[in-house]
Protein backbone atom coordinates (compact mmCIF):
# COMPACT_ATOMS: atom_id res chain seq x y z
CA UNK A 1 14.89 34.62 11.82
CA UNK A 2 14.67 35.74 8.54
CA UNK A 3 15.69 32.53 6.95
CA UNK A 4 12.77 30.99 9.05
CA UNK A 5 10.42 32.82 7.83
CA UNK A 6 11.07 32.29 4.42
CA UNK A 7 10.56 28.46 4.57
CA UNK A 8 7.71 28.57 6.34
CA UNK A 9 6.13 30.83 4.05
CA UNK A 10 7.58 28.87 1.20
CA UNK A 11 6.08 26.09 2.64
CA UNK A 12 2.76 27.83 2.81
CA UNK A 13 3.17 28.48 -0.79
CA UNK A 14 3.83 24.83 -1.96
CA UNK A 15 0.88 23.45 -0.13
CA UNK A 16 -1.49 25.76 -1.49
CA UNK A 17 -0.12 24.64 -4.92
CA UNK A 18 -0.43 21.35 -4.00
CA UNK A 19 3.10 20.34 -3.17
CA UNK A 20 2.43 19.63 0.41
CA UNK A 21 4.57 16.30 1.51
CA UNK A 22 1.12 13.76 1.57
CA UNK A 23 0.26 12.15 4.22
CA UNK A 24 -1.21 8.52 4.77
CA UNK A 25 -5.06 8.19 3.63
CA UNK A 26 -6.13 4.44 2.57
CA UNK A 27 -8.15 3.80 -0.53
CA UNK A 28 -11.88 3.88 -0.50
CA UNK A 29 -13.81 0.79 -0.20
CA UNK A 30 -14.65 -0.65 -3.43
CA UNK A 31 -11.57 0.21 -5.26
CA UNK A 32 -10.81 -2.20 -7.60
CA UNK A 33 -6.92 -2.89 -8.90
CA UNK A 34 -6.29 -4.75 -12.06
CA UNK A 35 -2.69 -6.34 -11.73
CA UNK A 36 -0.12 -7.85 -14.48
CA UNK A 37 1.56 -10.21 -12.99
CA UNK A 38 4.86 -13.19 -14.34
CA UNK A 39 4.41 -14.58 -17.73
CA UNK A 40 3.19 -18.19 -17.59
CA UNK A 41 1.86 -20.49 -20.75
CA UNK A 42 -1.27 -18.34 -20.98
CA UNK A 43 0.78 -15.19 -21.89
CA UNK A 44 0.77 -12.67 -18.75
CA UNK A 45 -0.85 -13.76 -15.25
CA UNK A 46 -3.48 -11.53 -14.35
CA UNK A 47 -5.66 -10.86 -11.56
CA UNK A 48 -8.34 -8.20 -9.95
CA UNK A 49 -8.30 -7.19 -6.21
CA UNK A 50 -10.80 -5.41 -4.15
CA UNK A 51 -10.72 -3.37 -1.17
CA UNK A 52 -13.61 -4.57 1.05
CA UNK A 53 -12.88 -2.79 3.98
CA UNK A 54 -10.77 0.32 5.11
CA UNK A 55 -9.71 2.14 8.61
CA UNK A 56 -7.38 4.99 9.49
CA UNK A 57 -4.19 3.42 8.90
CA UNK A 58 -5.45 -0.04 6.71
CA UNK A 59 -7.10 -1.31 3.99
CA UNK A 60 -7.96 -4.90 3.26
CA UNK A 61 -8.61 -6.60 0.43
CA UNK A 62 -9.86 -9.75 -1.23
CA UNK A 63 -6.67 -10.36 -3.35
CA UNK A 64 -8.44 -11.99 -6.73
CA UNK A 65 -12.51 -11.82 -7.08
CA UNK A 66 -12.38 -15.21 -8.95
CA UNK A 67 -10.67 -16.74 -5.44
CA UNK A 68 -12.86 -18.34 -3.01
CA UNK A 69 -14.68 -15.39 -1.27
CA UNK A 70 -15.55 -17.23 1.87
CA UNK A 71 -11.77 -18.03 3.11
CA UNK A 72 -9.22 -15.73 5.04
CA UNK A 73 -6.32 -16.61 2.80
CA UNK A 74 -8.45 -14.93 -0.21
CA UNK A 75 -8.01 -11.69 2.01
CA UNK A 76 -4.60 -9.39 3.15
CA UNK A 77 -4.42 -6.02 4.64
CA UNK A 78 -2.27 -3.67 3.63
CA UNK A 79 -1.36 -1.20 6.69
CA UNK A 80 0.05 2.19 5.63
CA UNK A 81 0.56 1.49 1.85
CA UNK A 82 2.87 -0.80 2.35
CA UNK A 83 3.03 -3.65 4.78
CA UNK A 84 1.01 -6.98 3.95
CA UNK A 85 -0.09 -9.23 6.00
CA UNK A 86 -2.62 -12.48 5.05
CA UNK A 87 -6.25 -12.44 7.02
CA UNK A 88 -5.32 -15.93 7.92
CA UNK A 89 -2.41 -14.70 10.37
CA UNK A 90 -1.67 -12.27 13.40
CA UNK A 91 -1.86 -8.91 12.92
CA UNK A 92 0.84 -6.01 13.55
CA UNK A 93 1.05 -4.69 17.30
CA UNK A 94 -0.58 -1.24 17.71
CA UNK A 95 2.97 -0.05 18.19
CA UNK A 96 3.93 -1.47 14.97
CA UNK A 97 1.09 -0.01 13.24
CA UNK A 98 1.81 3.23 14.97
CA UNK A 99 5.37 3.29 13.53
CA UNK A 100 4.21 2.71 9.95
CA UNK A 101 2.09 5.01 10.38
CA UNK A 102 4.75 7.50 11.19
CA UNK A 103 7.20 6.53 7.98
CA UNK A 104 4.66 8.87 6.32
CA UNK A 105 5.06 11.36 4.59
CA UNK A 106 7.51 9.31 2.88
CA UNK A 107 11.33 10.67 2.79
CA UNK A 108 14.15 9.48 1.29
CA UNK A 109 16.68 7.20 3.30
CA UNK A 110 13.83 6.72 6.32
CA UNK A 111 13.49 3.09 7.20
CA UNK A 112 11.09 1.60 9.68
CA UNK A 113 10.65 -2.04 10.96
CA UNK A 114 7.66 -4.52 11.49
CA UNK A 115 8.46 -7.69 13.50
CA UNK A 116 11.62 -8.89 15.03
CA UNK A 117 14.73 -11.05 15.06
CA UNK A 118 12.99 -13.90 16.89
CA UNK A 119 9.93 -14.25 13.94
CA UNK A 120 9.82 -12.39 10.91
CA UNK A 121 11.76 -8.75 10.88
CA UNK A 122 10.66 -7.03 7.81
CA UNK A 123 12.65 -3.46 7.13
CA UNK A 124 11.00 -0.65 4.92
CA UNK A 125 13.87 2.19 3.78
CA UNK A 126 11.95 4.86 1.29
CA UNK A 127 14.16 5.84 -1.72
CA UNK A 128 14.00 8.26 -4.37
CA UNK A 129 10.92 10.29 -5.15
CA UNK A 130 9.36 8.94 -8.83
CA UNK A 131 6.34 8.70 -10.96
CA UNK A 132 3.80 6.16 -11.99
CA UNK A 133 1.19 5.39 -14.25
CA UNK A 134 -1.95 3.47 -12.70
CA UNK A 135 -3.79 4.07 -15.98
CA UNK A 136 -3.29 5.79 -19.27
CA UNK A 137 -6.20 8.34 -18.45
CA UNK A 138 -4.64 9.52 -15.15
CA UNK A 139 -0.95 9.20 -16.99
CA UNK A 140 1.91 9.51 -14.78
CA UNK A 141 1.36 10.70 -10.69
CA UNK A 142 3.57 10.92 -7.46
CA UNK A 143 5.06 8.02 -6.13
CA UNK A 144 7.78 6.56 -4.68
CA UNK A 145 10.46 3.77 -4.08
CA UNK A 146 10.61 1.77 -1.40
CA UNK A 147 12.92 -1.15 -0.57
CA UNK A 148 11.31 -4.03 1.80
CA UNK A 149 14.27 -6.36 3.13
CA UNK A 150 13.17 -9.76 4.65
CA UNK A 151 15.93 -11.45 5.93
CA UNK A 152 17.98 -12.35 2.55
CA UNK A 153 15.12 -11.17 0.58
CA UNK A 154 14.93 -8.05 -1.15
CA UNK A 155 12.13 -6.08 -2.96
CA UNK A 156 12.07 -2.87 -4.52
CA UNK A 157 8.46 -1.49 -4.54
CA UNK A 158 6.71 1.08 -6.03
CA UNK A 159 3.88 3.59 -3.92
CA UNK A 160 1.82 5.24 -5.20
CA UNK A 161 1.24 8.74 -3.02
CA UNK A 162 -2.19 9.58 -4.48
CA UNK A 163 -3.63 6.39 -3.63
CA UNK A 164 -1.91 5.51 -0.52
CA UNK A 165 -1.37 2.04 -2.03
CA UNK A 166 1.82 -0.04 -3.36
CA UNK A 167 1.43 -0.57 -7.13
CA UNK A 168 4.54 -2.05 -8.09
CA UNK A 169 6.92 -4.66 -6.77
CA UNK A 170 9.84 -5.85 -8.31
CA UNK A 171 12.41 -8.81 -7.38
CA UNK A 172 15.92 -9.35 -8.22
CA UNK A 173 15.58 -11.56 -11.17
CA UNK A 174 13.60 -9.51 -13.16
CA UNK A 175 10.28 -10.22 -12.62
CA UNK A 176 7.38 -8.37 -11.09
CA UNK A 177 3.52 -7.49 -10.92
CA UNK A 178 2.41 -4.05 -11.19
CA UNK A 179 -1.27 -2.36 -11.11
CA UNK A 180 -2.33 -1.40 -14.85
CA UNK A 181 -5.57 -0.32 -13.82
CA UNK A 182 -7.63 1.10 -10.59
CA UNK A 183 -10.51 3.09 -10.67
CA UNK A 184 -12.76 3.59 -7.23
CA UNK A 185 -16.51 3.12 -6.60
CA UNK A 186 -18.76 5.87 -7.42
CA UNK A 187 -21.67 4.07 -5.44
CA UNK A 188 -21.38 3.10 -1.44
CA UNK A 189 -20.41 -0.37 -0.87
CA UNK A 190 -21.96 -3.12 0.97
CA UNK A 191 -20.69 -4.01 4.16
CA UNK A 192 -17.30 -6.71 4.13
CA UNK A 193 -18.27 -11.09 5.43
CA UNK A 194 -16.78 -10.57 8.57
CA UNK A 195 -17.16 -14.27 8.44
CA UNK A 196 -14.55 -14.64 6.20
CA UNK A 197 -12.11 -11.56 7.03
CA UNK A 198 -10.39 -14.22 9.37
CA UNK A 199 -7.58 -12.14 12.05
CA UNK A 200 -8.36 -8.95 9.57
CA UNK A 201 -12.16 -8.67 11.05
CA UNK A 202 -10.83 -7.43 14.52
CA UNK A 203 -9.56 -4.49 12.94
CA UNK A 204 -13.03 -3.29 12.16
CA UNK A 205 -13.79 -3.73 15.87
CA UNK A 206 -11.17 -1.40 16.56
């Protein structure tokens, strides 16, 4: 009994400092993400995204502002930090979104699925607790590693637990594309082109 009440008041204690395991909250609209991406014959690729839209447990984006703003494939939605799906394409089940939901707080050797055998089964297993820096002003923050298997493909990402957002992902022959840069609005947003949110917009129906 004892012992019981020590962790919970040790718990207590952490999340008043701050320490408490954090939960899933997705980034405001109108955060903007500066990404490095691959070398090519212009020296590194680069690219801006923009989150246009947000809800409990997603937040979509237009993946580069110089892309064509009026098509789906211009937009994803990234549900729970971590799983990505295109606007032009069918969205997660509820249950799916439920259990990604769920992997949070993120702990070490948890692993949840999205999909199945018979189309796409895509398996996230969080690792080791780390840090990350988004920007040079901010420095270094919580994160932490996450492996995403699709079928003989493997990807070690990077989350970032103060934005609720991946910010890193790295493949097995070296390269990768990481955020160098994100800063959110300090001014409301206007509304997302449903138009153009493609299978995304029913979300915000939701």
């Amino acid at each position: 009994m004892i012992r019981v009440l020590s962790l919970v008041i040790t718990g207590l204690i952490l999340a008043s400092w701050g320490f408490a395991e954090p939960s899933y909250k997705s980034p405001e609209i109108g955060t903007q993400i500066t990404w490095q991406g691959q070398f090519n014959k212009d020296g590194r690729d680069k690219r801006i995204s923009k989150v246009v839209a947000r809800g409990e447990d997603f937040a979509i984006y237009v993946y580069d502002l110089f892309n064509d703003l009026e098509e789906p494939l211009s937009y994803f939605v990234e549900f729970s930090g971590i799983h990505i799906t295109s606007c032009a394409y069918q969205m997660p089940s509820k249950r799916e979104r439920e259990n990604l939901m769920r992997f949070w707080p993120l702990q070490a050797g948890r692993s949840v699925e999205v999909g199945s055998a018979d189309t796409v089964l895509t398996t996230y297993k969080a690792g080791q607790r780390t840090s990350y820096a988004v920007s040079q002003i901010d420095g270094k923050r919580p994160a932490q590693y996450v492996t995403v298997v699709d079928g003989d493909i493997e990807t070690s990402v990077v989350v970032s637990l103060d934005w609720g957002t991946t910010v890193r992902f790295g493949w097995d022959d070296g390269e990768n594309d990481r955020a160098i840069e994100m800063f959110s609005p300090v001014v409301p947003e206007t509304p997302a082109n449903l138009a153009a949110l493609g299978e995304c917009a029913q979300l915000l129906d939701e």
